[in-house]
C-alpha atoms as a PDB file:
ATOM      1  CA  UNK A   1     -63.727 106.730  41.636  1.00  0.00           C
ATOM      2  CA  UNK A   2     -62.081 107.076  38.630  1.00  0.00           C
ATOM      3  CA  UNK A   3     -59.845 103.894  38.991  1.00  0.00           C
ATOM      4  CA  UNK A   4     -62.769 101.952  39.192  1.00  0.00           C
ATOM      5  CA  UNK A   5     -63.614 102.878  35.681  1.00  0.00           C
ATOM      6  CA  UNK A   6     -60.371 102.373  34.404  1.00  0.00           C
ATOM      7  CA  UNK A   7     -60.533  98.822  36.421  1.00  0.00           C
ATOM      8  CA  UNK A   8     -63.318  97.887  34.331  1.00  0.00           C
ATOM      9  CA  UNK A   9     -61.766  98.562  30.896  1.00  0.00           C
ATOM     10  CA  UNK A  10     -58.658  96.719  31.824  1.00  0.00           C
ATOM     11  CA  UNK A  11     -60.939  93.472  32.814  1.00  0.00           C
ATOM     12  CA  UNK A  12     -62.344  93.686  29.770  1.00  0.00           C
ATOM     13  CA  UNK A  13     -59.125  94.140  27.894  1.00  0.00           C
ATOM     14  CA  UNK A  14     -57.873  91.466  30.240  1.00  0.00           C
ATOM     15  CA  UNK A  15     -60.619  89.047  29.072  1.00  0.00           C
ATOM     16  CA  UNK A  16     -60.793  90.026  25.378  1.00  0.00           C
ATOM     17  CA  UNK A  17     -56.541  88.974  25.623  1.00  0.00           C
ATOM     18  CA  UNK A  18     -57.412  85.574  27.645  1.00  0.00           C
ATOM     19  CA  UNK A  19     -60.029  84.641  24.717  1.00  0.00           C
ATOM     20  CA  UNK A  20     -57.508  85.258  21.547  1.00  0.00           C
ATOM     21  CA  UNK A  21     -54.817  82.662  24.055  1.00  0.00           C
ATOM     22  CA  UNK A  22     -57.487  80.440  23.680  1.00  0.00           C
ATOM     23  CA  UNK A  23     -57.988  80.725  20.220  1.00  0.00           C
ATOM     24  CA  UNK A  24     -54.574  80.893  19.285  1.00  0.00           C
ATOM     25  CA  UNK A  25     -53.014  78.211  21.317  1.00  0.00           C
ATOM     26  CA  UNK A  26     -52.402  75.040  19.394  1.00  0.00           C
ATOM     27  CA  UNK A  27     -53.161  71.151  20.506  1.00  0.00           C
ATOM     28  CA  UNK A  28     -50.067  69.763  22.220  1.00  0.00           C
ATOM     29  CA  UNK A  29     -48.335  66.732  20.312  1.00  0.00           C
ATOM     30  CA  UNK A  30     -44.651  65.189  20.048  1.00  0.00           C
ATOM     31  CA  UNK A  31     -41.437  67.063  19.343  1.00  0.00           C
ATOM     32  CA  UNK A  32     -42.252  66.999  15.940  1.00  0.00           C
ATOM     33  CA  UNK A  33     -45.209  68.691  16.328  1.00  0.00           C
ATOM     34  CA  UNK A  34     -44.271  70.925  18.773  1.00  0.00           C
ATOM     35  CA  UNK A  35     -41.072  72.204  16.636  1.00  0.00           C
ATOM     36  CA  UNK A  36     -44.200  73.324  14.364  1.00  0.00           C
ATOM     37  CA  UNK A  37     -46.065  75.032  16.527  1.00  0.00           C
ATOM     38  CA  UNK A  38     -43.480  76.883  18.523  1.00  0.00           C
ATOM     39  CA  UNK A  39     -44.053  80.268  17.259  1.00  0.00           C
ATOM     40  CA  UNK A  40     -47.923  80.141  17.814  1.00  0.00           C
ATOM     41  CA  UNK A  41     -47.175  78.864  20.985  1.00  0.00           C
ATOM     42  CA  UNK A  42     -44.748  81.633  21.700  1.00  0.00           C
ATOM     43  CA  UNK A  43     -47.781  84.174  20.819  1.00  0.00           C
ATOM     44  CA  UNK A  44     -50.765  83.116  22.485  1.00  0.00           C
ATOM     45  CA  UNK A  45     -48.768  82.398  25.747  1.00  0.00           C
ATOM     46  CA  UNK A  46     -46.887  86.011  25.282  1.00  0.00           C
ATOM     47  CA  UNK A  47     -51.006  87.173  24.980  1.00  0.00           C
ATOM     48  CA  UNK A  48     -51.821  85.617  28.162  1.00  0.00           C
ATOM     49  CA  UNK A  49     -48.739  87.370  29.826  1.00  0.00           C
ATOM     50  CA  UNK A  50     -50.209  90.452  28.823  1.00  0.00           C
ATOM     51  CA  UNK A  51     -53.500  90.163  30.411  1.00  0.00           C
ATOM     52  CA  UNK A  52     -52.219  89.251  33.561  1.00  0.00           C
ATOM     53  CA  UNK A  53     -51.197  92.585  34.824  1.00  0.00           C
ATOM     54  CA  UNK A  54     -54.588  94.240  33.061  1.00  0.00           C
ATOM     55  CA  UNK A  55     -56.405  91.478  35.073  1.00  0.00           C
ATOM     56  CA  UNK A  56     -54.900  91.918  38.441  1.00  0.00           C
ATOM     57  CA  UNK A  57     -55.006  95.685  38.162  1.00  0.00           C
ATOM     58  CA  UNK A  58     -58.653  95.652  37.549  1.00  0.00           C
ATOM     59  CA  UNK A  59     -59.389  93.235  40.505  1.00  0.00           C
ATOM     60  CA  UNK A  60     -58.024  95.876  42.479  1.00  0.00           C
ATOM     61  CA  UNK A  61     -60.230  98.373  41.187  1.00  0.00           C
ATOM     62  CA  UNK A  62     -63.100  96.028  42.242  1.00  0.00           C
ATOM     63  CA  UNK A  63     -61.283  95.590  45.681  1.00  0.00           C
ATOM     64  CA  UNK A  64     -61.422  99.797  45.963  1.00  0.00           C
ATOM     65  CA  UNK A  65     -64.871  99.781  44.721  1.00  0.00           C
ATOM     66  CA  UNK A  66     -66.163  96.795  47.489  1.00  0.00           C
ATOM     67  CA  UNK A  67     -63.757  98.339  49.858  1.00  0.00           C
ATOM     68  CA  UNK A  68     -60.611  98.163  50.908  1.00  0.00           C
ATOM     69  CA  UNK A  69     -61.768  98.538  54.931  1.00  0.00           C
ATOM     70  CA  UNK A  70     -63.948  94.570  54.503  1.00  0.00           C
ATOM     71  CA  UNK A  71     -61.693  91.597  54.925  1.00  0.00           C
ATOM     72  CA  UNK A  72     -63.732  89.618  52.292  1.00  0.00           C
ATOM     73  CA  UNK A  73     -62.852  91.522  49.289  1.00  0.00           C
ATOM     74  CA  UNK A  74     -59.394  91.805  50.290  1.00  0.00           C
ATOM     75  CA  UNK A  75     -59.149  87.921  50.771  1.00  0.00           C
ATOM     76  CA  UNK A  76     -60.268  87.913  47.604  1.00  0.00           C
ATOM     77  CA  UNK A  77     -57.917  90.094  45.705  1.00  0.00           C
ATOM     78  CA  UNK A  78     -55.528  88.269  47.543  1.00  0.00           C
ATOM     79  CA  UNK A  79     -56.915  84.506  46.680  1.00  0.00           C
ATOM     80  CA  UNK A  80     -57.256  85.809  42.895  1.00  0.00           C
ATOM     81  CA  UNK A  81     -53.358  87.328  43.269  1.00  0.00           C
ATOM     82  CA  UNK A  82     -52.361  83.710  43.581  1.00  0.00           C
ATOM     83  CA  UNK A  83     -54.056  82.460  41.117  1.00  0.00           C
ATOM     84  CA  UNK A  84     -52.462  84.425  38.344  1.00  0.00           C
ATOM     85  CA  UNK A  85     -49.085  84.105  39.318  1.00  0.00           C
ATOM     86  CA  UNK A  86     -49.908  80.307  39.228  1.00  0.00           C
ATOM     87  CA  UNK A  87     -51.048  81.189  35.687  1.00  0.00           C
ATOM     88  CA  UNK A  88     -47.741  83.095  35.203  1.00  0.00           C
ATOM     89  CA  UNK A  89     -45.791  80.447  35.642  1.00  0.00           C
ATOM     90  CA  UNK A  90     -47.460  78.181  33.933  1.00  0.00           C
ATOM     91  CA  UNK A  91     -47.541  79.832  30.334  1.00  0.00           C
ATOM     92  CA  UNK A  92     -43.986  80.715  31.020  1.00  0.00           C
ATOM     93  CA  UNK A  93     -42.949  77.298  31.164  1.00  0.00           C
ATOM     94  CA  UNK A  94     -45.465  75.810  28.470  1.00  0.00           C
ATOM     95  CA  UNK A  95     -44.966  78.870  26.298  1.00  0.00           C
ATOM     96  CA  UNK A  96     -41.665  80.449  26.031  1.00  0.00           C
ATOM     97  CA  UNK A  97     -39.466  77.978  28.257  1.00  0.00           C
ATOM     98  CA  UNK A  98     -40.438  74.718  26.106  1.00  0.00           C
ATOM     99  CA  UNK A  99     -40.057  76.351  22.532  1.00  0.00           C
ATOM    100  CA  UNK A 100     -36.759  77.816  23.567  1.00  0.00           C
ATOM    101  CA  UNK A 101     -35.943  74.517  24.653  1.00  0.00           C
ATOM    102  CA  UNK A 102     -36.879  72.140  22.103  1.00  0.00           C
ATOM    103  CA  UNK A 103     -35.205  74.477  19.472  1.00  0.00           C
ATOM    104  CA  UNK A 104     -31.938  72.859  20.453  1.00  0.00           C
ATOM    105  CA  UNK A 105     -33.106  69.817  19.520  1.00  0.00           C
ATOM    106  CA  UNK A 106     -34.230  70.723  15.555  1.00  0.00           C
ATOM    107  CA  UNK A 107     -31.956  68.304  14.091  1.00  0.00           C
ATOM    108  CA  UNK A 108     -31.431  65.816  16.331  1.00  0.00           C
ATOM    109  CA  UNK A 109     -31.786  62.062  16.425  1.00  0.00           C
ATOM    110  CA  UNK A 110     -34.807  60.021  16.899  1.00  0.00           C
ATOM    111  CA  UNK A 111     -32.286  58.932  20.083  1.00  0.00           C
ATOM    112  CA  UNK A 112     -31.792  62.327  21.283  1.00  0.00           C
ATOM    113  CA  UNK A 113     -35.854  62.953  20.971  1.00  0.00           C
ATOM    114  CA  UNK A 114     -36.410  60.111  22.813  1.00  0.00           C
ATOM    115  CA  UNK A 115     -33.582  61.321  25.401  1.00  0.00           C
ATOM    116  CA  UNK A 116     -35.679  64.306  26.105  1.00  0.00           C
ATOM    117  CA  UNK A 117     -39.315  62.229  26.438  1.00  0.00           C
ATOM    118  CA  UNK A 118     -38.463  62.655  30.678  1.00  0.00           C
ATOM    119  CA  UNK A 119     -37.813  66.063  30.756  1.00  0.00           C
ATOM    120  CA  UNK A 120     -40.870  66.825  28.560  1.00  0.00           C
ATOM    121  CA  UNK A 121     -42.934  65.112  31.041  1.00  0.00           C
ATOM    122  CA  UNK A 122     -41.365  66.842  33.943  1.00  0.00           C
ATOM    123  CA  UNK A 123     -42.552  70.012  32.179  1.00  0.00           C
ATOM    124  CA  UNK A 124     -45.884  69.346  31.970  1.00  0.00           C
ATOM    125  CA  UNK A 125     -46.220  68.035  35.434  1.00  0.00           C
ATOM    126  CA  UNK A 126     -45.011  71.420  36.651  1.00  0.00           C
ATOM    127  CA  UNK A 127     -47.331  73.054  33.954  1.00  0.00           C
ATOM    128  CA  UNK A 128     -50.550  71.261  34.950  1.00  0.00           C
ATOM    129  CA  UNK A 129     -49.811  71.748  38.733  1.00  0.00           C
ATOM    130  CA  UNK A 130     -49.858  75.613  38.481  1.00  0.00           C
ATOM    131  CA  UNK A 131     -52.942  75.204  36.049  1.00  0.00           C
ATOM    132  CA  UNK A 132     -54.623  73.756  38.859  1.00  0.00           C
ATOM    133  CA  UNK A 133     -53.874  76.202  41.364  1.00  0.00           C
ATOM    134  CA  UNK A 134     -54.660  78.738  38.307  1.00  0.00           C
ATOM    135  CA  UNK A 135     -58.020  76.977  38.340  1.00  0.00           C
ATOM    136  CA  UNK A 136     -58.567  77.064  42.393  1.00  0.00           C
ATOM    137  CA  UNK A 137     -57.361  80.050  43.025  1.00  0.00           C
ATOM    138  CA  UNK A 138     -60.120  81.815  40.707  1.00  0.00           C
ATOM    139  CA  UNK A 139     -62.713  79.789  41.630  1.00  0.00           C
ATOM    140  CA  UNK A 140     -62.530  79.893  45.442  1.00  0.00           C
ATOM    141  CA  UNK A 141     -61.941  84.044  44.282  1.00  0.00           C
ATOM    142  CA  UNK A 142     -64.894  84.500  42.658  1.00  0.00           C
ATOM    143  CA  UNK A 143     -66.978  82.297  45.283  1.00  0.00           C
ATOM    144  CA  UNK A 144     -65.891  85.240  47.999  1.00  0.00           C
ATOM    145  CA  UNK A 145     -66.084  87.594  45.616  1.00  0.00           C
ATOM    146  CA  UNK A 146     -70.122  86.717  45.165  1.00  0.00           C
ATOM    147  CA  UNK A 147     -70.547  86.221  49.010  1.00  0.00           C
ATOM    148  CA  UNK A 148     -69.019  89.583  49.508  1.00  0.00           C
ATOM    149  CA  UNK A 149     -71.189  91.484  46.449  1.00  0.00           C
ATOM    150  CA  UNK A 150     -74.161  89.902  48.597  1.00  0.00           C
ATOM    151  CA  UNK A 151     -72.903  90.837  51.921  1.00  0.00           C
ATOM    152  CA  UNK A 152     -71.640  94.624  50.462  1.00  0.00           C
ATOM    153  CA  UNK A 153     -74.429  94.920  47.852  1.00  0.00           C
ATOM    154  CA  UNK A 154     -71.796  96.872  45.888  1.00  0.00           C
ATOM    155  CA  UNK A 155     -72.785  95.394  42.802  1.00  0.00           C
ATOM    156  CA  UNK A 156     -75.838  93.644  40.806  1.00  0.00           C
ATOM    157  CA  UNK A 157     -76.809  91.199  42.733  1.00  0.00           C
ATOM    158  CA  UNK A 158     -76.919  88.836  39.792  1.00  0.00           C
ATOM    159  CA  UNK A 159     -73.720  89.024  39.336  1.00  0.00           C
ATOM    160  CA  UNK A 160     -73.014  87.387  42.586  1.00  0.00           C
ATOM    161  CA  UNK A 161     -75.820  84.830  41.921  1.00  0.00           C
ATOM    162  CA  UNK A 162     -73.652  84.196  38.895  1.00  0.00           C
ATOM    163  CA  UNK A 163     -70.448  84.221  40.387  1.00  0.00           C
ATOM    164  CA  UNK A 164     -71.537  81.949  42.989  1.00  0.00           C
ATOM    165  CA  UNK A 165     -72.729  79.542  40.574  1.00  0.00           C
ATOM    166  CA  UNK A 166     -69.884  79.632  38.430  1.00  0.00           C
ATOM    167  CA  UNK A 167     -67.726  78.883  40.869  1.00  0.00           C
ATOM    168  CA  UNK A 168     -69.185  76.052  42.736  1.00  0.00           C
ATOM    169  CA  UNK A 169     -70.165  73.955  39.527  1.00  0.00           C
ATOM    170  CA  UNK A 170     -65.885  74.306  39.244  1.00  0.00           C
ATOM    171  CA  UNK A 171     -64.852  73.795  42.503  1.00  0.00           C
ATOM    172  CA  UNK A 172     -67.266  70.602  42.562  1.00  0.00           C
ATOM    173  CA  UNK A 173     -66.122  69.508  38.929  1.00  0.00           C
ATOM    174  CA  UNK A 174     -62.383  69.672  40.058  1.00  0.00           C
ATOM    175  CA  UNK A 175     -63.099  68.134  43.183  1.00  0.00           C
ATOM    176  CA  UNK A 176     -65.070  64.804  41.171  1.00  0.00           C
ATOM    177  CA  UNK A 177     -61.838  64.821  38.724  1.00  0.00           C
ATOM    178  CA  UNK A 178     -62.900  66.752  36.238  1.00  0.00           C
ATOM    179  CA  UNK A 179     -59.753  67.723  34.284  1.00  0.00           C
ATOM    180  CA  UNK A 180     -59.196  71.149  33.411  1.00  0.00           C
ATOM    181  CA  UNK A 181     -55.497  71.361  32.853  1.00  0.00           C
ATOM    182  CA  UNK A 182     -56.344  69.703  29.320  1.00  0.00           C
ATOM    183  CA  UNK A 183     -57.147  72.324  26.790  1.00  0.00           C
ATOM    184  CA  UNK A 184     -60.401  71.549  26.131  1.00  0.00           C
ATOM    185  CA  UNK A 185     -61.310  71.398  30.030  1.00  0.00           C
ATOM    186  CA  UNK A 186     -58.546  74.808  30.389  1.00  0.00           C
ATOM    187  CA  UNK A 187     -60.807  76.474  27.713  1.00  0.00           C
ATOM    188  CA  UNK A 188     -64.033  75.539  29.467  1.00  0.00           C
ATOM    189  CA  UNK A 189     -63.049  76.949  32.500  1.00  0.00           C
ATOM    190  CA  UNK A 190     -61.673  79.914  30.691  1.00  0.00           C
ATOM    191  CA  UNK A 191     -64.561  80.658  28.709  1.00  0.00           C
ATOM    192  CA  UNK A 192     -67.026  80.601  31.320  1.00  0.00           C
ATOM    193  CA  UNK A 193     -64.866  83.156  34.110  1.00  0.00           C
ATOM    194  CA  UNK A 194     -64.205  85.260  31.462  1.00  0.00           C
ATOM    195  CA  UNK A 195     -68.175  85.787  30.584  1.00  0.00           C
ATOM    196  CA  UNK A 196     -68.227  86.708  34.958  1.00  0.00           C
ATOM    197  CA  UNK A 197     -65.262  88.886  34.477  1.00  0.00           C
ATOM    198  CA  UNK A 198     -66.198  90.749  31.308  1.00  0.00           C
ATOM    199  CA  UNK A 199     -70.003  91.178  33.195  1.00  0.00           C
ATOM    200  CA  UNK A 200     -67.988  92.958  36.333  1.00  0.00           C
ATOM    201  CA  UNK A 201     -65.841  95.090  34.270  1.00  0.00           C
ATOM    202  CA  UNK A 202     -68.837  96.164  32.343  1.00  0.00           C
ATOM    203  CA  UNK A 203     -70.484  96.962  35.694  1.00  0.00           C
ATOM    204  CA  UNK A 204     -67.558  98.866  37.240  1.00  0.00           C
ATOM    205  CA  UNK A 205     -67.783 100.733  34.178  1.00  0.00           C
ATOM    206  CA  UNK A 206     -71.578 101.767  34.417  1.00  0.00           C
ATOM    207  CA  UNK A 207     -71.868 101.982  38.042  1.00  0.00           C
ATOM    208  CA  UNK A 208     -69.191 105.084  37.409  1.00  0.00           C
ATOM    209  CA  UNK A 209     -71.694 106.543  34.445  1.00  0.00           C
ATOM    210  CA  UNK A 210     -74.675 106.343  36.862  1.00  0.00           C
ATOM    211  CA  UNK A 211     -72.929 107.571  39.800  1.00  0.00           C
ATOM    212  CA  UNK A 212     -71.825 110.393  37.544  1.00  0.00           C
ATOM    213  CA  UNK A 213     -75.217 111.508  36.186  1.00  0.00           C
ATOM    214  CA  UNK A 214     -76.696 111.246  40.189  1.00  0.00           C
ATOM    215  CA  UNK A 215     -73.864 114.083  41.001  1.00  0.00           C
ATOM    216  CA  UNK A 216     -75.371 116.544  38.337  1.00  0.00           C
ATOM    217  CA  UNK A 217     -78.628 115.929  39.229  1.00  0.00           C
ATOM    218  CA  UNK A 218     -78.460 115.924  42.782  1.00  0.00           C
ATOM    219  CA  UNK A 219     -80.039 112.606  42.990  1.00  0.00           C
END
């Protein structure tokens, strides 16, 4: 039981790191701008890196604590998996592939900047395609995750209500065109799934305390 305790520290660690990307990570712009900005870009995406592995580690300590033996949980591990590798790549290429790669271009022409305008856009393509996996991935994750919390009743309750919520208003906002590989509509979406995740990390943790106390009183 003990790695479901540590599961829920490292979502909330995981969530406290994908709030300060937010935060820190600067409006996009030209090459003029983005020169600027390269180092804060550098940081926030480096931030995000971190929280990956705290992220996916704790969704396995959910997994264990839903357990491992149901398909549902493990489908959604898996579906949630996906979807931040997909955010992997992305802030590797938007945040430490494009700032290494517009530094060769520092003093260059207006010709040369307008030489690279293509291969800008190429990068952003790529960048807002894994952003929306990123943004299916965890949605459809945290849908099964709430059907399974009702089916396993392993959790709150609420928190699946939540969850289930949460993740159909996205799934039916990306589905009408809503567009959350901008960064307002990317902070939207990851504002609101950090509030779930921070509430299931929080529960993890408690459910361990309560579980605890039952064991000395014999409850």
């Amino acid at each position: 039981m003990a790695i479901e305790k540590s599961a829920g520290f490292a979502l909330l660690l995981g969530s406290l790191l994908m709030l300060s990307t937010m935060v820190l990570h600067p409006e996009g712009g030209n090459l003029q701008h983005l020169l600027k900005v390269a180092r804060i870009v550098v940081i926030s995406h480096s931030v995000a890196l971190l929280a990956i592995p705290l992220l996916g580690i704790g969704f396995w300590g959910l997994t264990k604590r839903m357990g491992i033996n149901h398909f549902l949980p493990l489908l959604s591990f898996a579906v949630m998996i996906t979807g931040l590798l997909a955010g992997m790549m992305a802030a590797t290429i938007n945040g430490l592939a494009l700032p290494i790669f517009i530094q060769n271009f520092q003093n260059e022409t207006a010709e040369a900047a307008t030489f690279i305008k293509p291969i800008l856009r190429n990068n952003i393509a790529l960048n807002q395609a894994f952003d929306y996996v990123f943004v299916s991935a965890v949605s459809l994750s945290i849908l099964f995750w709430s059907i399974a919390i009702f089916a396993l009743k392993k959790l709150p309750l609420w928190i699946g209500y939540f969850g289930l919520l949460l993740s159909v208003t996205a799934l039916a906002m990306l589905i009408s065109g809503f567009e959350f590989v901008n960064l307002h509509g990317f902070r939207l979406f990851v504002l609101s799934n950090v509030v779930w995740i921070s509430l299931v990390g929080i529960a993890l943790i408690r459910l361990k305390q309560v579980e605890k106390s039952h064991s000395f009183t014999g409850v």
